[in-house]
Protein backbone atom coordinates (compact mmCIF):
# COMPACT_ATOMS: atom_id res chain seq x y z
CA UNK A 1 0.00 0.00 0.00
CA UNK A 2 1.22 3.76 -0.76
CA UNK A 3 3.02 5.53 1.98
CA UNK A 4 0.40 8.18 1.74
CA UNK A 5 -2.91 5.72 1.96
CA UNK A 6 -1.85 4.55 5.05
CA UNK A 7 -1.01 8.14 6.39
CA UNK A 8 -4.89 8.88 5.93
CA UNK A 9 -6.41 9.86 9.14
CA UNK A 10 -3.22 9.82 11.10
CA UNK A 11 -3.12 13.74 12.45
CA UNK A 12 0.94 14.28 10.32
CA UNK A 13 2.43 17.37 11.49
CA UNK A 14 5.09 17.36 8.66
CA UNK A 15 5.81 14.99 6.05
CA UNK A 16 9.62 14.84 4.72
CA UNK A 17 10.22 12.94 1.76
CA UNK A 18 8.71 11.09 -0.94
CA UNK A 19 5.13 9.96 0.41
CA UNK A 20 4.31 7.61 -3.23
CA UNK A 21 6.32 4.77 -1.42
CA UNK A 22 4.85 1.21 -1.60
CA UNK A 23 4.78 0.11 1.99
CA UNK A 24 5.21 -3.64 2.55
CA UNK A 25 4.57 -4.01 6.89
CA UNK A 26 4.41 -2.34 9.08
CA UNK A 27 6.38 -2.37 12.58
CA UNK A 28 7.84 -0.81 15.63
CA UNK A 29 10.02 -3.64 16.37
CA UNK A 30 13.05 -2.63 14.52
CA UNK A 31 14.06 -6.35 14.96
CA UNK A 32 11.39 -7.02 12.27
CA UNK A 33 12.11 -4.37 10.04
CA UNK A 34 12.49 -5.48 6.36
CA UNK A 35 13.17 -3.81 2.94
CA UNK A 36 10.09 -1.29 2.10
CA UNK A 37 8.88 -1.62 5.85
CA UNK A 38 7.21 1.31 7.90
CA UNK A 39 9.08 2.09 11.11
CA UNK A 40 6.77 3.42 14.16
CA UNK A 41 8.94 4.74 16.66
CA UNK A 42 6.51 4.39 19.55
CA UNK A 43 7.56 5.63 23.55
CA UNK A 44 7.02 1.88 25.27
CA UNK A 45 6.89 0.79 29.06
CA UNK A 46 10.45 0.22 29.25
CA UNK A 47 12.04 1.45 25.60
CA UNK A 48 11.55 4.39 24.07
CA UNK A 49 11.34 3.52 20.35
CA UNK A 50 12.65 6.52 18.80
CA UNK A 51 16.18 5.74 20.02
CA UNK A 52 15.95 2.50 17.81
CA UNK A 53 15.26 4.27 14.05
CA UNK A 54 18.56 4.28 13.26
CA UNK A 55 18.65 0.54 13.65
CA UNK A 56 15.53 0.08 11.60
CA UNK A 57 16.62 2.19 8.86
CA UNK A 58 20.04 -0.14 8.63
CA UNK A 59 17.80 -3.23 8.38
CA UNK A 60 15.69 -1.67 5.38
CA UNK A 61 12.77 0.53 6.57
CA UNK A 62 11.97 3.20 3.69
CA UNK A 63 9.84 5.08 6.20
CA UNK A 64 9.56 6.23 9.68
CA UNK A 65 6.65 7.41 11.49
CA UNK A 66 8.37 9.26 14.80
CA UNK A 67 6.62 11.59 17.50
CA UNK A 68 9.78 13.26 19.22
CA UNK A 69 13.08 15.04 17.89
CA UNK A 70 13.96 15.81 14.33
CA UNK A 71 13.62 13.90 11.21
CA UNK A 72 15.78 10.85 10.33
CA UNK A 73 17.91 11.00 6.63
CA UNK A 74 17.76 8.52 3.71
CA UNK A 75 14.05 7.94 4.10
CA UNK A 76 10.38 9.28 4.54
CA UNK A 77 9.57 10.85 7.81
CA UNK A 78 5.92 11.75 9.23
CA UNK A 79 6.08 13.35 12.04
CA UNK A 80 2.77 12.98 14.19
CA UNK A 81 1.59 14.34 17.63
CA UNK A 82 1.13 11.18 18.87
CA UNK A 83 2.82 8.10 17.77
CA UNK A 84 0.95 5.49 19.48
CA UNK A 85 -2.59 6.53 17.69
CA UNK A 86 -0.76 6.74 14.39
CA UNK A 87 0.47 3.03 14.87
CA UNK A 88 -2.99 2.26 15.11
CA UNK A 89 -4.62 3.93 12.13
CA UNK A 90 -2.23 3.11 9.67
CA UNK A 91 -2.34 -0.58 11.30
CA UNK A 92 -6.08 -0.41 10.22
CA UNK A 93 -5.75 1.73 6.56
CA UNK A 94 -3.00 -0.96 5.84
CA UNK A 95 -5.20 -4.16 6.47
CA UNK A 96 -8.29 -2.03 5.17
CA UNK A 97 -10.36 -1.71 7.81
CA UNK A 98 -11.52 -5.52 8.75
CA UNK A 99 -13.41 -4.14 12.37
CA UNK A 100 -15.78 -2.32 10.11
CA UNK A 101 -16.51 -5.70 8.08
CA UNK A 102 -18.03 -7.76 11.18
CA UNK A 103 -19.56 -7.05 14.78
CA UNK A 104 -16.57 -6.49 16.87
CA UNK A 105 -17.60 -6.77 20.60
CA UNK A 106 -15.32 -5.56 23.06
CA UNK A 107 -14.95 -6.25 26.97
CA UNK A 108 -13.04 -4.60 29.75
CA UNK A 109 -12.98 -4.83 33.69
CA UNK A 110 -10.74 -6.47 35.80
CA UNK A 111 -12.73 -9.82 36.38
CA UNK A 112 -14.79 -11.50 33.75
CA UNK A 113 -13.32 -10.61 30.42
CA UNK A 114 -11.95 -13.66 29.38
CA UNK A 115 -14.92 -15.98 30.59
CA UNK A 116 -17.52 -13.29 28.75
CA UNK A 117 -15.76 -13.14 25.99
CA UNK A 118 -15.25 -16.61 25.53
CA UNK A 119 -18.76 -17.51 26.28
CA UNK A 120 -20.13 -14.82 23.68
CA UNK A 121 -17.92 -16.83 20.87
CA UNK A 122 -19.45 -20.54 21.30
CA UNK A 123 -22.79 -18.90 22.27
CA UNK A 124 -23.14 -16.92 18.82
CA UNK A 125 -21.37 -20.27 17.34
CA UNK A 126 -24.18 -22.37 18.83
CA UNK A 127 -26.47 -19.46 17.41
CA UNK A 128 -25.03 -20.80 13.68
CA UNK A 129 -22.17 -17.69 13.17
CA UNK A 130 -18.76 -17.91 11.98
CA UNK A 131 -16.79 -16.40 14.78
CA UNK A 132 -13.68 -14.93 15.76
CA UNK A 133 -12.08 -14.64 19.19
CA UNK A 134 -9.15 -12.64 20.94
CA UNK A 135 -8.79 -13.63 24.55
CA UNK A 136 -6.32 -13.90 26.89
CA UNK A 137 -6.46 -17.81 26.68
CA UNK A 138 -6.09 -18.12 22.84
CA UNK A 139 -7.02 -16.53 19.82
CA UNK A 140 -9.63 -18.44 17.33
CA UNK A 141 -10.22 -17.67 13.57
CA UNK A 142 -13.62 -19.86 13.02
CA UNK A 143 -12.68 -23.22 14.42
CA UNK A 144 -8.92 -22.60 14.09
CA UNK A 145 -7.15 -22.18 17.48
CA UNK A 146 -4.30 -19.65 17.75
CA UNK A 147 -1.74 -19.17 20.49
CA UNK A 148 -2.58 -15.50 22.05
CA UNK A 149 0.52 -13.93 23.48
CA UNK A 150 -1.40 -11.03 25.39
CA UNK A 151 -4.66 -10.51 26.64
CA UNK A 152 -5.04 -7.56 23.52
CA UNK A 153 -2.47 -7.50 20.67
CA UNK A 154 -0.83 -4.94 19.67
CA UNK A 155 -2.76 -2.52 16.76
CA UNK A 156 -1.02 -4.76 13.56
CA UNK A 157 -1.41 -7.95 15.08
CA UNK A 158 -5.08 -7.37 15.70
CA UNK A 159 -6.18 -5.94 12.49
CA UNK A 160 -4.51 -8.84 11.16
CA UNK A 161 -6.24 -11.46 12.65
CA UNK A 162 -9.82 -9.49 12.05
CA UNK A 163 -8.82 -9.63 8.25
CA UNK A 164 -8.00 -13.13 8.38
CA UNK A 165 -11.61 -13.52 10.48
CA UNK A 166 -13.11 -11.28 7.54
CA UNK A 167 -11.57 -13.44 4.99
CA UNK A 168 -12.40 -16.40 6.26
CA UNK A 169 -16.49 -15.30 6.54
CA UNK A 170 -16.72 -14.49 10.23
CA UNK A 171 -19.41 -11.80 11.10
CA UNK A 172 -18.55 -11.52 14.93
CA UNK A 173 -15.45 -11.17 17.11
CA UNK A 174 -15.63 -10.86 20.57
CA UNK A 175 -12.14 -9.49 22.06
CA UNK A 176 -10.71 -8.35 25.08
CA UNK A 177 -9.05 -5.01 25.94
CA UNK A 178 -7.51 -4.83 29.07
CA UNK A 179 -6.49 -1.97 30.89
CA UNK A 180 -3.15 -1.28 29.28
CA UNK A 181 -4.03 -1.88 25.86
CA UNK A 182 -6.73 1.24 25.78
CA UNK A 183 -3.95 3.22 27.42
CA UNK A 184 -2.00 2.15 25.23
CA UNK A 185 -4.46 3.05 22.25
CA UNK A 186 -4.07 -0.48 20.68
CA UNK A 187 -7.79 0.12 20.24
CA UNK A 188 -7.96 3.48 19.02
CA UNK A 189 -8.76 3.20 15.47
CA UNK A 190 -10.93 0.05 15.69
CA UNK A 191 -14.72 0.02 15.12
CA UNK A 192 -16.64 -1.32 17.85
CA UNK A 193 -20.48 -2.50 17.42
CA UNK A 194 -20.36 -2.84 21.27
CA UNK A 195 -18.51 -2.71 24.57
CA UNK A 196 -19.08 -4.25 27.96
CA UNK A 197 -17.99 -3.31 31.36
CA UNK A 198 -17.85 -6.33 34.16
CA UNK A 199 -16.21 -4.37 36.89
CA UNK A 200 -13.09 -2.88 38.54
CA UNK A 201 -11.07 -3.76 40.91
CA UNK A 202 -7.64 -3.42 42.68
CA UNK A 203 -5.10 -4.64 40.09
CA UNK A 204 -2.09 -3.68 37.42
CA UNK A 205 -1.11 -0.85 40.11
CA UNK A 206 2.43 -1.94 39.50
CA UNK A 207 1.56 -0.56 35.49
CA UNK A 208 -1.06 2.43 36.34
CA UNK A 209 0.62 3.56 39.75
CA UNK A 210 -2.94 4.62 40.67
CA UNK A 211 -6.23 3.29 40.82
CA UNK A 212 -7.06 6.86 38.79
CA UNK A 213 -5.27 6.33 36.08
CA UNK A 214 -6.16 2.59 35.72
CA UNK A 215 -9.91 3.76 36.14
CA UNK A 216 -9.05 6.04 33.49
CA UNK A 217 -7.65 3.38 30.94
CA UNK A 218 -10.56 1.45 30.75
CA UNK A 219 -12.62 4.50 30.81
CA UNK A 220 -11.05 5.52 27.16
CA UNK A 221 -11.94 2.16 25.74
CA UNK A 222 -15.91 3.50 26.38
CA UNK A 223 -14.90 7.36 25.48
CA UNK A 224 -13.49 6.38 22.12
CA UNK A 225 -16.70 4.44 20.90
CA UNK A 226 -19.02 5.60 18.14
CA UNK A 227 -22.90 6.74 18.46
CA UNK A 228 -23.47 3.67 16.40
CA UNK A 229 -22.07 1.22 19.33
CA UNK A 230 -23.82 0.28 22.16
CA UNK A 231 -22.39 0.42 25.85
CA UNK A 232 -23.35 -2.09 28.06
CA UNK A 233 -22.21 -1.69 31.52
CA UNK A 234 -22.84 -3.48 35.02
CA UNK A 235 -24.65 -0.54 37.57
CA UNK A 236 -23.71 -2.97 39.95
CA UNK A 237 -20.21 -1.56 40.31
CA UNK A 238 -19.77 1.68 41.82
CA UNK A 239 -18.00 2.75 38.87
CA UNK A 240 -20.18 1.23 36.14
CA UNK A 241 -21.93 4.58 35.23
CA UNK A 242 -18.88 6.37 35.52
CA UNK A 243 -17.41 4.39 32.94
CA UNK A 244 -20.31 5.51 30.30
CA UNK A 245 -20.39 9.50 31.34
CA UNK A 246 -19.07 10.44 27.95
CA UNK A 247 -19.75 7.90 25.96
CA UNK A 248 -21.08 8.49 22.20
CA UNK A 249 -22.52 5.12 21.94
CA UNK A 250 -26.49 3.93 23.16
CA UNK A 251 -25.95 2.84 27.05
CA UNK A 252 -27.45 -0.19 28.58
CA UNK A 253 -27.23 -1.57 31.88
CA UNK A 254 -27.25 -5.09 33.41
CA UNK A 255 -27.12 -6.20 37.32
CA UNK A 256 -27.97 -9.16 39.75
CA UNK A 257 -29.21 -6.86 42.29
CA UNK A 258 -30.92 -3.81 41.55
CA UNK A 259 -32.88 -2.52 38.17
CA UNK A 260 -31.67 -2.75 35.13
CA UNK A 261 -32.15 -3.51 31.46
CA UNK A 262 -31.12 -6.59 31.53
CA UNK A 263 -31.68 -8.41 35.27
CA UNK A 264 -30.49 -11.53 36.60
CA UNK A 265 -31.06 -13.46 39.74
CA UNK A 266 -29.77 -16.72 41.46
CA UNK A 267 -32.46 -18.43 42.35
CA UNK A 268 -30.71 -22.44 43.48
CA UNK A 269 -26.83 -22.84 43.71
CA UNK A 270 -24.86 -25.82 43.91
CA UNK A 271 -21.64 -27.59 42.87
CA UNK A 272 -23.44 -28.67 39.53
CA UNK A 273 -24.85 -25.16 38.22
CA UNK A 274 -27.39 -22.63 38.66
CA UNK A 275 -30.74 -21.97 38.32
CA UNK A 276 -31.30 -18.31 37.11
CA UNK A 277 -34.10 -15.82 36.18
CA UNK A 278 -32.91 -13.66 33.20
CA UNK A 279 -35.70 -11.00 32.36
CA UNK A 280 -38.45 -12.67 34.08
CA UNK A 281 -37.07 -15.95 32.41
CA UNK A 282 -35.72 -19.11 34.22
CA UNK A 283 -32.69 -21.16 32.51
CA UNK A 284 -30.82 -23.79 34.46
CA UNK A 285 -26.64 -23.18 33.96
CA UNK A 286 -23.43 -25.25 34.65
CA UNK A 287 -21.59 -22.39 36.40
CA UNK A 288 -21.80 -21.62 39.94
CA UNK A 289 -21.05 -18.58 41.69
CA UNK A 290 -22.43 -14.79 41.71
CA UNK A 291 -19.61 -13.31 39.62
CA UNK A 292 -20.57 -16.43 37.17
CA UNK A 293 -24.58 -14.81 36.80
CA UNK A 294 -23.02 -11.61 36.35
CA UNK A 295 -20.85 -12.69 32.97
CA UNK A 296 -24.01 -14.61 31.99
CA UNK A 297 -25.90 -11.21 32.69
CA UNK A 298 -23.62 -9.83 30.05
CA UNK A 299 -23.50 -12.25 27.52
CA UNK A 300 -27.53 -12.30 27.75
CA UNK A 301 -27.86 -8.78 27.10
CA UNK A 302 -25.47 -8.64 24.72
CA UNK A 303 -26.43 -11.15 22.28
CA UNK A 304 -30.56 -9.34 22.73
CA UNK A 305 -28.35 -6.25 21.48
CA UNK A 306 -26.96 -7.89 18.72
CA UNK A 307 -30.61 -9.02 17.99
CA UNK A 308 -30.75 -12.44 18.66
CA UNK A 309 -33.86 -13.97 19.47
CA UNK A 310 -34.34 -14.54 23.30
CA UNK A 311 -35.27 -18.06 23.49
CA UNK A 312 -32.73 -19.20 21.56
CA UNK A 313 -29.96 -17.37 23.43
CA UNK A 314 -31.47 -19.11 26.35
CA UNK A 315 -31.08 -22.19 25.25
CA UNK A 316 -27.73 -21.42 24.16
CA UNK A 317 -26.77 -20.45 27.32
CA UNK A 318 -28.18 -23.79 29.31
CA UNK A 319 -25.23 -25.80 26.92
CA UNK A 320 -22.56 -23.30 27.66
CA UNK A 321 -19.82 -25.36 29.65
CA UNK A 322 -17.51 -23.37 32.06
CA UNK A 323 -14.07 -22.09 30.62
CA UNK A 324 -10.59 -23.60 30.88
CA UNK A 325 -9.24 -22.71 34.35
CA UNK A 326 -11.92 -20.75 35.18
CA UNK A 327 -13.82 -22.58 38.13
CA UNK A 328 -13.03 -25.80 37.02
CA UNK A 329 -13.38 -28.77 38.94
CA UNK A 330 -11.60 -32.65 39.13
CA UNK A 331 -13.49 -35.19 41.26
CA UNK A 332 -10.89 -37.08 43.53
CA UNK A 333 -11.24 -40.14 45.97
CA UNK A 334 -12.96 -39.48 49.26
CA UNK A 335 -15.35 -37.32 47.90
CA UNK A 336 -12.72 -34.41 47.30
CA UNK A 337 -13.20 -31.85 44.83
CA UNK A 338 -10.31 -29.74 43.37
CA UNK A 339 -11.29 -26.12 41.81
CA UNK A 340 -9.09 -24.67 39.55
CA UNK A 341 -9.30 -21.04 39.19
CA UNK A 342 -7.34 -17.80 37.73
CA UNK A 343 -8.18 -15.78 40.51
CA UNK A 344 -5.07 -13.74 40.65
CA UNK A 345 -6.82 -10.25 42.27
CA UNK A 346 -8.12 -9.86 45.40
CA UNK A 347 -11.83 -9.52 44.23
CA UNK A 348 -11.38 -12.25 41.99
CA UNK A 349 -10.14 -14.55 44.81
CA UNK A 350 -13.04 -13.41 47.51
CA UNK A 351 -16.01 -14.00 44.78
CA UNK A 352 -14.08 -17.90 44.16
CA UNK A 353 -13.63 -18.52 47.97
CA UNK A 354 -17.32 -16.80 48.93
CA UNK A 355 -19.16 -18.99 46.28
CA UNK A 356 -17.03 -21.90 46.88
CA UNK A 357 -17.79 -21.52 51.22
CA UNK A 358 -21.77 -20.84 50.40
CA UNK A 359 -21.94 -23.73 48.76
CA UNK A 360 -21.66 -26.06 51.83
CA UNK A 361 -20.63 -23.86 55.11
CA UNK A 362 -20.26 -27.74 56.77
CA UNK A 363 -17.43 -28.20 53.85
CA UNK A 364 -13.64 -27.69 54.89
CA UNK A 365 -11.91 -25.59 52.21
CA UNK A 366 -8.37 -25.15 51.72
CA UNK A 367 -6.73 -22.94 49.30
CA UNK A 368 -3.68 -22.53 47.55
CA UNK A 369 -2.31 -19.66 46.21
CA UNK A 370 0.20 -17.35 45.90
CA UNK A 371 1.10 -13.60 43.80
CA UNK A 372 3.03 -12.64 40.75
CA UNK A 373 6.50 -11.39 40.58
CA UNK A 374 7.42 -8.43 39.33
CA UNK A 375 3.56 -7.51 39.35
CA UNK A 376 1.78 -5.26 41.89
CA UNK A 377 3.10 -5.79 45.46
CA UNK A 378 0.66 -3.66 47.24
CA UNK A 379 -2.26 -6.84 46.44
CA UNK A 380 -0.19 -8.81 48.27
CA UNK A 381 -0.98 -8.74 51.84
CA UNK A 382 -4.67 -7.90 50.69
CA UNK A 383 -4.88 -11.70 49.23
CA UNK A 384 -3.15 -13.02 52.36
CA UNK A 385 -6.38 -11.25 54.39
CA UNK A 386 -8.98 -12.62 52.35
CA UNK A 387 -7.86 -16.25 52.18
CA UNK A 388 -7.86 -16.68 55.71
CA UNK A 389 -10.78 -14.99 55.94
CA UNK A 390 -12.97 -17.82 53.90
CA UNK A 391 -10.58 -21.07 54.00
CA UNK A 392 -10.08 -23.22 57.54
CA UNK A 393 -6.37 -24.26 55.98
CA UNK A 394 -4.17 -22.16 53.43
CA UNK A 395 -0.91 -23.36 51.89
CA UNK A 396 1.02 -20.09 50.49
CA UNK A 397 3.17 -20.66 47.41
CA UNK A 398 4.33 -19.49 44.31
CA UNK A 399 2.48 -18.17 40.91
CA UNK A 400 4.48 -16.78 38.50
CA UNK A 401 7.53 -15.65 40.78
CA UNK A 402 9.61 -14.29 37.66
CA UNK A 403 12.91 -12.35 38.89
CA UNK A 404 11.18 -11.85 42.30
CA UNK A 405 12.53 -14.27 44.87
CA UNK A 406 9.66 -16.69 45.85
CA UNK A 407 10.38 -16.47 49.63
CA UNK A 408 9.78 -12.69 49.28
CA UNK A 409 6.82 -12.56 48.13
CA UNK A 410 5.30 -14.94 50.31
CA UNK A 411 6.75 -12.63 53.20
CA UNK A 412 4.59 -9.98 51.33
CA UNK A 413 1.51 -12.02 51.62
CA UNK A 414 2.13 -13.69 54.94
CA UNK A 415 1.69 -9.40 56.40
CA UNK A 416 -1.80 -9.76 55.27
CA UNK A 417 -2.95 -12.76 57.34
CA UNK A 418 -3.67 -12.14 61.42
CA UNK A 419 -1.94 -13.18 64.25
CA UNK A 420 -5.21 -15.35 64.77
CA UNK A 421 -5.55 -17.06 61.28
CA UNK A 422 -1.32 -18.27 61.62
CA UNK A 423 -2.10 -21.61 62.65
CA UNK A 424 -4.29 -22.33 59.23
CA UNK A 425 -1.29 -21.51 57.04
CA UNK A 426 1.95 -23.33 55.84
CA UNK A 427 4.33 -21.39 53.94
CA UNK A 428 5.50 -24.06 50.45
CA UNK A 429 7.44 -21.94 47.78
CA UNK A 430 7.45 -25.03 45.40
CA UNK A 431 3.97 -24.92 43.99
CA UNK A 432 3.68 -28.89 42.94
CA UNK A 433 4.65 -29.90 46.60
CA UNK A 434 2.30 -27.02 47.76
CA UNK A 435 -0.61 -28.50 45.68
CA UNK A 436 0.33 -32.40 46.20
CA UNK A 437 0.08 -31.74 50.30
CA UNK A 438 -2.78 -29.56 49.86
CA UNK A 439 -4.62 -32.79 48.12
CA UNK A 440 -3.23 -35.30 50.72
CA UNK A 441 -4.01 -33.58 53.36
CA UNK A 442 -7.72 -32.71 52.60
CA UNK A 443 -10.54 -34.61 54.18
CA UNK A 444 -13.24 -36.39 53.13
CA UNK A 445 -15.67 -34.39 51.16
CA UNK A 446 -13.44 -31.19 51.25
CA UNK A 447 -12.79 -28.93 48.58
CA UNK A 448 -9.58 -27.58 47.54
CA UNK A 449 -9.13 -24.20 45.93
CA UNK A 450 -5.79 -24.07 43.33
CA UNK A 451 -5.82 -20.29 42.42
CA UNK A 452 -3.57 -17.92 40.36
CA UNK A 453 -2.73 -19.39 37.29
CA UNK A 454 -5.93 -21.31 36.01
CA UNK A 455 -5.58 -22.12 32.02
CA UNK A 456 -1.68 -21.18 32.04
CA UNK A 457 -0.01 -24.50 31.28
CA UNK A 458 3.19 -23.18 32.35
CA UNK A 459 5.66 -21.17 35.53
CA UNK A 460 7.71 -18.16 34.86
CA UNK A 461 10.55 -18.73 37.09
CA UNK A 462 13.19 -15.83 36.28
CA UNK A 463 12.90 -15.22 32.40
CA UNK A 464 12.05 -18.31 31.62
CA UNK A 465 8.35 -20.60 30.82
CA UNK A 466 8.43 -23.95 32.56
CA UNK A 467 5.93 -26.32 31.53
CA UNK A 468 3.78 -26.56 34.40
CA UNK A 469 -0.53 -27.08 34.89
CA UNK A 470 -1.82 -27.01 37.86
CA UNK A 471 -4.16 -29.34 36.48
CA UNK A 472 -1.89 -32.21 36.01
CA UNK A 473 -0.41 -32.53 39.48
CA UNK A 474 -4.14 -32.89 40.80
CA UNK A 475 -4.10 -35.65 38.56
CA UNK A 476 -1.25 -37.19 39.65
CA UNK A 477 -2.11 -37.05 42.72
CA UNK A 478 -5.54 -38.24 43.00
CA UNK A 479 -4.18 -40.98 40.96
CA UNK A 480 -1.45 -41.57 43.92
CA UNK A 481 -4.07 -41.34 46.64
């Protein structure tokens, strides 16, 4: 595509240089760069990309889009007043639009996203679609399964993949776009057909710094929509309105306690499912727990939006089976039950443990857990609090530890738990010995909690991915028992 095509829309301050170029990528990797690419020099997290156009110019760019300092010889520079946005219109001229092709559906909140959007794809599949995903657990393309590296790609990566959906005859994709990826404007130049809200909670502070500015974040993701969207937001958060104050698109609001446009209530609970009333209508589920109703609040109201018929999504949603790591459950001997769950957030790990105690109050629960490294250390203690608040025995280990020594952070989370909830905890770094004892030492009938890492198959330990699921040592073990 011509150099000045893709600059459509893009807000160029100056242009230096011939602008009739035939682009062939685009990047802001300079790692990637190739002969006839486009260069985005883009300030990141930890690299500021501008310092790096020299090196993408050696390995063949014939443009650069930069935001900062003075043009670069020997090829075509746009300047722009911000880099990031450019990166994602041009991202979106060069792969012709694809968002405006099919329903995109977008979801952001802390909790929820990856369940919603997840159930949204094999609901609308059920419904007889061709659908595409993007979700923190993988990436689908119809039927095709693709590794997903983030919870939102970056602005070339998506539009790719929503071509390759368009391409391919999808007419839905339901994505997610977490905090940093509006902040980011990854999503900045894609069309929307609607956007949820689930809620908002303490998280990423080691990213935002503040719970402003990561209330802000996910606020742009609503701000940026067009009149043509629709908003759909839960009122049950306290900052579920605030999120659609300036909005363009149509507002709608869904909740499990109060009024709302689209209602839902529990009406039975147990380990099996739950029986809920959606809009005055009753449809038995195979997910348990309140945060549970509240993504099936959201998926209800937004396939009505999207104008499917009522019954049918009804239906639809009495087949929907619970997703990967998310509340998922292996029967062991001795009437033991084993919950895997992502819970990683302190919200996230009360709604798991409070559904999970309600259930049964006669039931002994133990959980296992432990907190990122390298991730936000204030949660720490926080989690420690809440655990021993809901389980009678805790074993603290490790997530993801990363560069963070795993000793450390359990010191973090051991400040959270009180001098009267000590004797219920043992301190295990190694997380297959933490889960193993948890599983031997639970008695009949009990339920044990594994939360943190749900789907993830694998353990950063330093730099590096270890293969590890939490899933398989259960197995093991059971097996052993």
């Amino acid at each position: 595509m011509l150099l000045s095509k893709l600059l459509e829309n893009t807000g160029f301050t100056t242009v230096k240089g011939n602008v009739g170029l035939e682009i062939g990528s685009i990047v802001f990797d300079s790692r990637k760069c190739l002969p006839g690419s486009l260069f985005v020099a883009i300030n990141g997290y930890e690299q500021d990309g501008h310092k790096y156009i020299p090196a993408a110019i050696a390995a063949g760019a014939s443009a650069v889009i930069y935001q900062e300092g003075e043009a670069p010889e020997g090829v075509a520079a746009v300047k722009v007043e911000n880099s990031r946005k450019a990166l994602a219109v041009v991202a979106a001229n060069f792969y012709d639009h694809p968002s405006r092709k099919l329903n995109l559906i977008g979801i952001t909140g802390t909790n929820g996203k990856t369940t919603t959007v997840t159930l949204l794809y094999h609901l609308f599949t059920g419904l007889g679609y061709n659908c595409g995903l993007l979700s923190t657990i993988e990436n689908r393309i119809g039927s095709e399964r693709i590794e997903a590296d983030h919870t939102t790609p970056d602005p070339v990566e998506t539009n790719f993949l929503l071509k390759e959906m368009c391409d391919r005859g999808c007419e839905y994709c339901f994505m997610e776009v977490s905090s940093q990826a509006a902040g980011q404007d990854r999503t900045y130049a894609l069309d929307f057909r609607g956007a949820i809200f689930s809620n908002i909670t303490h998280d990423h502070l080691d990213y935002h710094k503040t719970f402003a500015e990561y209330l802000r974040c996910k606020k742009l993701f609503f701000d940026y929509l067009p009149k043509t969207a629709f908003a759909l937001t839960n009122v049950d958060d306290r900052n579920g309105e605030t999120m659609v104050q300036n909005t363009r698109a149509e507002v709608y609001t869904y909740s499990c306690r109060t009024a709302a446009d689209f209602q839902c209530r529990i009406l039975e609970s147990g380990m099996d499912g739950m029986l809920l009333r959606m809009n005055g209508q009753e449809v038995w589920t195979r997910f348990i727990g309140t945060h549970n109703a509240y993504n099936l609040a959201a998926v209800y109201g937004t396939a009505i939006l999207l104008g499917a018929d009522r019954t049918e999504v009804l239906e639809n949603i009495s087949r929907l089976e619970p997703v990967k790591g998310r509340m998922e459950y292996i029967k062991g001997p001795n009437g033991v039950t084993a919950v895997v769950d992502y819970a990683h957030t302190p919200d996230a790990l009360k709604n798991v443990l409070g559904t999970l105690r309600n259930i049964n109050r006669e039931t002994v629960l133990i959980c296992v857990f432990g907190c990122g490294g390298d991730r936000d250390k204030t949660k720490r203690p926080e989690m420690g609090a809440i655990v021993s608040q809901y389980a009678d025995k805790m074993i603290v280990t490790s997530d993801n530890p990363r560069t963070e020594d795993p000793e450390a952070i359990i010191e973090d989370i051991k400040a959270g738990i009180p001098v009267t909830a000590k004797k219920k905890a043992l301190y295990i770094a190694d997380r297959r010995e933490a889960i193993r004892i948890a599983l031997m030492m639970a008695p009949k009938n009990s339920i044990v909690l594994i939360a943190g890492k749900g789907h993830e198959d694998y353990q950063i330990i330093g730099k590096t991915k270890h293969h590890f699921d939490d899933r398989e040592i259960i197995n093991e073990t059971f097996n052993m028992l």
